[in-house]
Protein backbone atom coordinates (compact mmCIF):
# COMPACT_ATOMS: atom_id res chain seq x y z
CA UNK A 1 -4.51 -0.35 6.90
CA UNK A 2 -4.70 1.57 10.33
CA UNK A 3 -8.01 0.16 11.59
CA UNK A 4 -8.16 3.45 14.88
CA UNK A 5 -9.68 6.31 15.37
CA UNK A 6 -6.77 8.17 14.09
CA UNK A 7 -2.88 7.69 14.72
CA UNK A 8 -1.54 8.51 17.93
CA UNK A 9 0.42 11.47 18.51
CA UNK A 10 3.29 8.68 20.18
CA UNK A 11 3.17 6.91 17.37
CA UNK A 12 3.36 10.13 14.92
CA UNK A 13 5.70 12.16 15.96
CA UNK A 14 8.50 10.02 16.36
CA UNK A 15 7.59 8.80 12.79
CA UNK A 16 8.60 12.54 11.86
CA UNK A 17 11.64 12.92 13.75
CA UNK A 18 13.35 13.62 11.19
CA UNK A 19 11.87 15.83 9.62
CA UNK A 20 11.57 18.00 13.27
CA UNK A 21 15.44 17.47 13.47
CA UNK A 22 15.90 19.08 9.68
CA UNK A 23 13.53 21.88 10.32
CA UNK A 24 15.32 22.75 14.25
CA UNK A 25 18.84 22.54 12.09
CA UNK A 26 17.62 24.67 9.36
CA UNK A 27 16.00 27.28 11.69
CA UNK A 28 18.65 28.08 13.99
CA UNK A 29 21.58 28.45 12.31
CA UNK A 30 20.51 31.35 10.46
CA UNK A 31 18.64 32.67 13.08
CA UNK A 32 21.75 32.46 15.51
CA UNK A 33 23.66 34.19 12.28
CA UNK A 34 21.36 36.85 12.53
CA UNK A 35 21.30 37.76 15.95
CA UNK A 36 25.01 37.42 16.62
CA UNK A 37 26.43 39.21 13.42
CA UNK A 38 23.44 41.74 12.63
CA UNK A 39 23.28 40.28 9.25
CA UNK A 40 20.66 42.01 7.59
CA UNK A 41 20.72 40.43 4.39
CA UNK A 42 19.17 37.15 5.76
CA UNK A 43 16.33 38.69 6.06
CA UNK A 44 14.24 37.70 3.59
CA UNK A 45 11.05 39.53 2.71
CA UNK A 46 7.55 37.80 3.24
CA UNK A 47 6.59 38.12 -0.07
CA UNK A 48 8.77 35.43 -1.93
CA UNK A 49 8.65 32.82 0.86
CA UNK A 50 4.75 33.03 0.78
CA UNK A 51 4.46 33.01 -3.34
CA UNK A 52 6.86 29.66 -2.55
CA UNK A 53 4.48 28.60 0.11
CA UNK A 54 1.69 28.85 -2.19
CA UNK A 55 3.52 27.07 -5.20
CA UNK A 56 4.50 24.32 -2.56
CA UNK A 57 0.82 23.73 -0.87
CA UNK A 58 -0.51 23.27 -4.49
CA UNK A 59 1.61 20.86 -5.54
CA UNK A 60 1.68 18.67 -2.15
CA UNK A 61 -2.14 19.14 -2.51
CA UNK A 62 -2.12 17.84 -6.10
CA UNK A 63 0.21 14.96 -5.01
CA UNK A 64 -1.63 13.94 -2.77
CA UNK A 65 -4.83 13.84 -3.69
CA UNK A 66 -3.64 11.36 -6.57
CA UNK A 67 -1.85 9.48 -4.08
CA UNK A 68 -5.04 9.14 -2.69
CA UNK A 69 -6.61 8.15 -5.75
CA UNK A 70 -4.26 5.51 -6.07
CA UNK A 71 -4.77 3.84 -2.78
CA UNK A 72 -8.49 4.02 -3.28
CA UNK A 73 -8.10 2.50 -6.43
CA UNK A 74 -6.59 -0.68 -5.05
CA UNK A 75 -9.27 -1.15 -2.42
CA UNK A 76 -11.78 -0.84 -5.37
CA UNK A 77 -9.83 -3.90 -7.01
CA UNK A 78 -9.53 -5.54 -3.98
CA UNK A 79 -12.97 -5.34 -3.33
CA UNK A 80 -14.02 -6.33 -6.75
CA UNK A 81 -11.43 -9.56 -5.75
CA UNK A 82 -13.54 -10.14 -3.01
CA UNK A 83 -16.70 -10.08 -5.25
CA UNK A 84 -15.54 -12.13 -7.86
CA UNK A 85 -14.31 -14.86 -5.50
CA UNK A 86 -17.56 -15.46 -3.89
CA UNK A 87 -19.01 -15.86 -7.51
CA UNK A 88 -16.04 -18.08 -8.27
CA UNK A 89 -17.45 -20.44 -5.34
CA UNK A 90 -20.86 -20.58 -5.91
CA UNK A 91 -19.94 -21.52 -9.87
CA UNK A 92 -17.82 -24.22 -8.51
CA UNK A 93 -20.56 -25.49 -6.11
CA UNK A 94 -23.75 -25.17 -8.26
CA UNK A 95 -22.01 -25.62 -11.74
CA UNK A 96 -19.59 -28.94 -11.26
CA UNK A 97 -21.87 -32.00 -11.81
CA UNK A 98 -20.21 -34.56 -9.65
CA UNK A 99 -20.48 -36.89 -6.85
CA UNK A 100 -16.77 -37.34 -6.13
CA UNK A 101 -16.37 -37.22 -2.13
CA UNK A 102 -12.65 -37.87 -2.36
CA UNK A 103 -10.12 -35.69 0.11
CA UNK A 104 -9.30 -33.37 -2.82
CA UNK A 105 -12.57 -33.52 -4.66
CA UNK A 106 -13.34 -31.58 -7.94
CA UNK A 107 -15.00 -28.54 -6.36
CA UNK A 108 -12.31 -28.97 -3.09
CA UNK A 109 -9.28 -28.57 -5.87
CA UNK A 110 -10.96 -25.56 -8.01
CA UNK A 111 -11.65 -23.54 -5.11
CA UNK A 112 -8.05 -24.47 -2.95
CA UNK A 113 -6.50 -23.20 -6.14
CA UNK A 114 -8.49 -20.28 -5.97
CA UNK A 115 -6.74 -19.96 -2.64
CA UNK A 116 -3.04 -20.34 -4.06
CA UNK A 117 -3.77 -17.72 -6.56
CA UNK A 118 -4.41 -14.87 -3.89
CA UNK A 119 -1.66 -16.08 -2.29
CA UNK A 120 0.50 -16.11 -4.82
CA UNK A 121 -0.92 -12.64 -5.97
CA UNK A 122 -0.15 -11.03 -2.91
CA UNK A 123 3.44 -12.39 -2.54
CA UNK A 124 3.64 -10.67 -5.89
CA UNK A 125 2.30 -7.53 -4.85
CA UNK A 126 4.60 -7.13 -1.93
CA UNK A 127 7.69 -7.26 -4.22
CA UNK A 128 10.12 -4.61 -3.34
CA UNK A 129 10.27 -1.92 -6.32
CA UNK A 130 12.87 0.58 -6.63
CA UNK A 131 10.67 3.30 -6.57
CA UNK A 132 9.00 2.24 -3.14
CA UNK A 133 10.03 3.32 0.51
CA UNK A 134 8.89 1.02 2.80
CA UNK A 135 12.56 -0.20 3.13
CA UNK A 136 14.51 2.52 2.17
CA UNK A 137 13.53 5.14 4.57
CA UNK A 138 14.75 4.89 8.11
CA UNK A 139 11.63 6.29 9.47
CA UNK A 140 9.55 3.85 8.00
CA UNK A 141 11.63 0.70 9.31
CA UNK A 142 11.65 2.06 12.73
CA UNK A 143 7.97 2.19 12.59
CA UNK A 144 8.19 -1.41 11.00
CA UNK A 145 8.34 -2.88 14.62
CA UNK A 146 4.04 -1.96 15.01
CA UNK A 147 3.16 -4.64 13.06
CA UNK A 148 4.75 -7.57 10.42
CA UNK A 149 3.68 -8.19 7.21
CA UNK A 150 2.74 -11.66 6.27
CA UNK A 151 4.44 -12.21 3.13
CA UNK A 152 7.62 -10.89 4.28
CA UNK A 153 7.95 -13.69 6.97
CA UNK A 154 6.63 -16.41 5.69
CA UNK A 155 7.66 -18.47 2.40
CA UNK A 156 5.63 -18.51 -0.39
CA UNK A 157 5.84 -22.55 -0.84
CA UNK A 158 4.86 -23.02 3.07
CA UNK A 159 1.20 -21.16 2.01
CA UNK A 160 0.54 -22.92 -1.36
CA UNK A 161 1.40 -26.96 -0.08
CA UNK A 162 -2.03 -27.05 1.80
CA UNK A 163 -4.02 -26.05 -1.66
CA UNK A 164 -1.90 -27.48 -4.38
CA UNK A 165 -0.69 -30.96 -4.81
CA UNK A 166 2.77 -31.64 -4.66
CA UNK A 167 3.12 -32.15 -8.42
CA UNK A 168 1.33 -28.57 -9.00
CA UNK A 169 2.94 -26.78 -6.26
CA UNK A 170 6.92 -27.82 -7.58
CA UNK A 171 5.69 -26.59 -11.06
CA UNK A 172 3.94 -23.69 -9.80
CA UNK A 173 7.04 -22.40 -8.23
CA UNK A 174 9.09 -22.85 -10.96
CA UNK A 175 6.73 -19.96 -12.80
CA UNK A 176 7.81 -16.06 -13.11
CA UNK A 177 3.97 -15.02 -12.64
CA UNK A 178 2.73 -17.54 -10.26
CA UNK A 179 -0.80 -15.98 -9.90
CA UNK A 180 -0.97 -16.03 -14.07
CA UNK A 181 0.13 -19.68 -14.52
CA UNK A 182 -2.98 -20.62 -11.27
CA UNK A 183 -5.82 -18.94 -13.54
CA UNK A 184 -4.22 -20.63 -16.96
CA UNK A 185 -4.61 -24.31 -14.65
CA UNK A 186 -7.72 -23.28 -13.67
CA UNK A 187 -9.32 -22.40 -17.03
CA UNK A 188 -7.15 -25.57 -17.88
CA UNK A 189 -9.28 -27.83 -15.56
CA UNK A 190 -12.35 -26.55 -16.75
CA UNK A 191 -11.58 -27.22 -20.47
CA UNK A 192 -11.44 -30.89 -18.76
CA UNK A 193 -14.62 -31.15 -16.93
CA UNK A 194 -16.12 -29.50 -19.99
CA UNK A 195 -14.72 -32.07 -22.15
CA UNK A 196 -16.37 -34.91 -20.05
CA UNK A 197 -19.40 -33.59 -19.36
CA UNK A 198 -19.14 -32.46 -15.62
CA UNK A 199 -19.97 -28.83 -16.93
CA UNK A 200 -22.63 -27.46 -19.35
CA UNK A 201 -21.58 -25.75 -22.80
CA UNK A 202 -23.17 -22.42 -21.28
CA UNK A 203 -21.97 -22.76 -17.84
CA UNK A 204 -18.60 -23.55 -19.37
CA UNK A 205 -18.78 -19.67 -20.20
CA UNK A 206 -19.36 -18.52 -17.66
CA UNK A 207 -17.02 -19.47 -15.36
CA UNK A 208 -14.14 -18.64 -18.35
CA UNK A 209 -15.71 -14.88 -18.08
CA UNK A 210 -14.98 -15.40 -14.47
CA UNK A 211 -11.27 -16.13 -14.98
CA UNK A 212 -10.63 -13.43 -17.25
CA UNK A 213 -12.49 -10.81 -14.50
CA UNK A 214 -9.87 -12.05 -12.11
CA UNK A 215 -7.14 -11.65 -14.61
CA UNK A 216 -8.27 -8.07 -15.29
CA UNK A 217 -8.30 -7.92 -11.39
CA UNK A 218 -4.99 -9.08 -11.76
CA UNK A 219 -3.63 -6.99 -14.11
CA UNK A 220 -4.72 -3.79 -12.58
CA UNK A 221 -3.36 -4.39 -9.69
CA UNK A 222 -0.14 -5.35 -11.33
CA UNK A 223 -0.35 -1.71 -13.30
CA UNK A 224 -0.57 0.11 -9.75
CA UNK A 225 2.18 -2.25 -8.69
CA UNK A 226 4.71 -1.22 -11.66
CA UNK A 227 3.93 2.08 -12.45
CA UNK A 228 5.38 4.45 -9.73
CA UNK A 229 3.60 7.97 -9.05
CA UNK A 230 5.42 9.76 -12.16
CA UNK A 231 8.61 10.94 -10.45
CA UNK A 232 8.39 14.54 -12.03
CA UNK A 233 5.37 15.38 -9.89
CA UNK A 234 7.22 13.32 -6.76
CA UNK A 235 10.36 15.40 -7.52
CA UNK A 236 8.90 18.70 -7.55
CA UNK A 237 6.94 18.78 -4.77
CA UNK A 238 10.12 17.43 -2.65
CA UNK A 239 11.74 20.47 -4.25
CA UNK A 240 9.36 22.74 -3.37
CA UNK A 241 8.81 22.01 0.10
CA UNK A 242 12.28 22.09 0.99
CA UNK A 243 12.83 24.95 -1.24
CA UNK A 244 10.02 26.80 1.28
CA UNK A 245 11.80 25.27 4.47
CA UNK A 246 14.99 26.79 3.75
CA UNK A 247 13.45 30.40 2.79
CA UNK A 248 10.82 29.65 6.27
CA UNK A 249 13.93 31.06 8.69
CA UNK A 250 14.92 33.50 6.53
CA UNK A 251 11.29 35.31 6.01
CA UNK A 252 10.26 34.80 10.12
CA UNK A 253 13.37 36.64 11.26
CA UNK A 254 12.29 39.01 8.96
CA UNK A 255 9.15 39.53 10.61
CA UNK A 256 9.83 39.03 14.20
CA UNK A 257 12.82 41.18 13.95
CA UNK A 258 10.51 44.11 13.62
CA UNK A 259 9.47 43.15 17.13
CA UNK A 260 13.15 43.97 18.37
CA UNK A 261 16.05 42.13 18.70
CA UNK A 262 15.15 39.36 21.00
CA UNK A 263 12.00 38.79 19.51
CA UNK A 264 13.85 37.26 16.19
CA UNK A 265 14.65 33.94 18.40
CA UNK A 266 10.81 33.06 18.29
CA UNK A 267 11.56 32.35 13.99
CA UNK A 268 12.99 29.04 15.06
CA UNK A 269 9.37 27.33 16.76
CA UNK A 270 7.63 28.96 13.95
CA UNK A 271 9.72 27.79 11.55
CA UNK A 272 9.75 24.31 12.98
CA UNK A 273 5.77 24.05 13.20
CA UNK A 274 5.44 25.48 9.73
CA UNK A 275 7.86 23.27 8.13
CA UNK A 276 6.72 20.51 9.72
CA UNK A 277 3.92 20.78 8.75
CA UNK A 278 4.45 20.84 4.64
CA UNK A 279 7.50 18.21 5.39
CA UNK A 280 5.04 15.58 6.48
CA UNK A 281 2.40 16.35 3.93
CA UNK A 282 5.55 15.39 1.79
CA UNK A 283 5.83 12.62 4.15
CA UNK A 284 2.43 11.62 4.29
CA UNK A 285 1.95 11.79 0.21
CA UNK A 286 4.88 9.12 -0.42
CA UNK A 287 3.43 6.60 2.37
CA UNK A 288 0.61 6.33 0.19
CA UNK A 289 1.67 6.18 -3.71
CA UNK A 290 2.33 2.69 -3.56
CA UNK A 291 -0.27 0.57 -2.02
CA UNK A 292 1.08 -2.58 -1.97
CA UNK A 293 3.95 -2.33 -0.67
CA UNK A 294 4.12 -3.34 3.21
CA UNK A 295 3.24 0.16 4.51
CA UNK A 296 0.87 0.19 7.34
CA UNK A 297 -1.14 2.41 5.17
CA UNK A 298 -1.60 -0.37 2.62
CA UNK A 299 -4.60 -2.76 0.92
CA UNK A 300 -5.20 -5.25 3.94
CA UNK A 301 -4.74 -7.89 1.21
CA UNK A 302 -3.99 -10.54 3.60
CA UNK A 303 -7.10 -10.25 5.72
CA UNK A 304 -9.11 -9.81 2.67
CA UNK A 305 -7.75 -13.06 1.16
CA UNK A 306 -8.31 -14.69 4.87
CA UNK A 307 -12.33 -13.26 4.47
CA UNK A 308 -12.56 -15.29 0.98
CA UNK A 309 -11.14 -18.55 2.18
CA UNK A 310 -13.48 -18.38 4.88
CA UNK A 311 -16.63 -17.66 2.48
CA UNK A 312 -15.82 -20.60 0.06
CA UNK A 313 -14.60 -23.03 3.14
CA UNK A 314 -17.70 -22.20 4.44
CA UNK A 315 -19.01 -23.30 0.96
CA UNK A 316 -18.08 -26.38 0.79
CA UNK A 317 -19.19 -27.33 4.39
CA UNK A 318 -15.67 -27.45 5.81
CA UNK A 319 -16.17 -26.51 9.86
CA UNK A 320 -12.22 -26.13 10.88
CA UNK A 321 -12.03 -22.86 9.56
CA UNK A 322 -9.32 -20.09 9.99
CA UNK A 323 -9.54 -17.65 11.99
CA UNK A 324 -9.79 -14.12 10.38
CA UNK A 325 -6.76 -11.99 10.53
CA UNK A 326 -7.21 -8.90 13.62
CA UNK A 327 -5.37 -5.66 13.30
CA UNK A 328 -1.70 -5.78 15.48
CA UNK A 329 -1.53 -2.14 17.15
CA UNK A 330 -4.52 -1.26 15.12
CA UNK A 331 -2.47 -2.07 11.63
CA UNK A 332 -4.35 -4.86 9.29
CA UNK A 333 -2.21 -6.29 6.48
């Protein structure tokens, strides 16, 4: 999540490069045609490049504005994470009846678990899809080196030894869906304490409604996760914005040429700003669709998860507490 004012034009433009290089390509070779042949035929009237143009603004619009939707929708899950964890720790603090003081006390393990799950959740969530960009696209591994994310450089087993006991760890590793197989323990462990006492019939309940909010969190961030933007709508507006970037040239020299024959040169820096411009709506629409995936645009999953552990550390009366996680460059992961 870009935590400025706005992004910098440094920062930007030389994320759309590429997309300046295309359009300067595109524009003068036809315009170049033109003037040195007399060509008329690539002139193209205004009409059909703006009816294009109009076809290709509603469709980036549509796309993305449910983009949008979608990345909105995560921070609304994210947030009701956030929600549900705090009422996870004062369960475990008001609800367990018992005096046990030990290193890795009752309320100590339900609430380190707690931890493991959103750790293991987000290592899940930051999966590489087929669908997704993050890696694929040149332009968004250069701009890779403005920040890191977390759960790309560290190892999964390195962030759940400090919460889980060795035992639980190993087995917890040896799962498909980590985060699944922490809320099954946990509901597991509460069957337990239930069993002997440590936790009332009715509060019992309560704190199994709790689990299955989390696994609704859960799943819903696992539907974002593996359900791409339908590719129809992703295909044609990349269709139709290129379509219009090709026919841009072709319907400027059309125009300036009525301003005499030198005149037609100015079709390439109008073509390039107008292109540009829909390219990186393009652009801009498929850094969003997936909102998990490492983008700078992301959830800030990690700081959120670093906010929780705080809140139920704080809980428990622990004082060496983490520090919370700071945006790098102004990007928060």
């Amino acid at each position: 999540m870009h935590t400025g004012t706005h992004y910098k034009l440094s920062e930007f433009i030389p994320w759309t490069w590429s997309k300046i290089g295309f359009m300067l390509l595109v524009s003068s070779i036809p315009t170049a045609i033109y003037y040195g042949t007399g060509w008329k035929w690539l002139a193209v009237p205004w009409v059909p490049v703006a009816l294009v143009g109009t076809a290709a603004a509603f469709v980036a619009g549509f796309r993305n504005t449910q983009t949008y939707n979608r990345l909105w929708e995560a921070r609304q899950i994210w947030g009701a994470i956030i929600n549900c964890s705090r009422t996870w720790g004062i369960m475990v603090m008001d609800f367990v009846r018992t005096e046990d003081t030990t290193e890795m006390g009752l309320r100590k393990t339900l609430l380190y678990r707690h931890f493991a799950w959103l750790a293991a959740l987000r290592f899940q969530l930051r999966e590489t899809r087929g669908w997704e960009h993050i890696k694929t696209k040149s332009y968004n591994r250069r701009y890779l080196k403005h920040y890191q994310v977390p759960e790309w450089d560290t190892q999964l087993k390195e962030l759940l030894q400090p919460y889980l006991s060795e035992s639980e760890c190993n087995a917890i590793l040896k799962k498909k869906n980590r985060a699944t197989q922490l809320i099954a323990a946990q509901s597991a462990q509460l069957r337990q304490l239930n069993e002997a006492g440590s936790i009332s019939d009715l509060n019992y309940v309560e704190m199994e409604r709790l689990l299955k909010d989390l696994y609704d969190q859960q799943g819903k961030c696992e539907r974002i996760k593996n359900f791409p933007y339908p590719r129809q709508f992703a295909s044609i507006n990349l269709y139709f914005v290129y379509l219009l970037t090709l026919l841009l040239p072709l319907g400027f020299i059309s125009e300036f040429s009525k301003l005499g024959p030198g005149f037609v040169w100015l079709a390439i820096p109008f073509s390039v700003l107008v292109g540009w411009i829909f390219l990186v709506l393009e652009q801009v629409g498929e850094s969003t669709e997936n909102p998990f995936e490492g983008g700078a645009n992301d959830i800030p999953m990690t700081s959120m998860s670093r906010t929780i552990e705080i809140d139920l550390r704080e809980m428990l009366g622990e004082e060496n507490l983490p520090e919370p996680i700071v945006p790098v460059n102004n990007i928060l992961m």
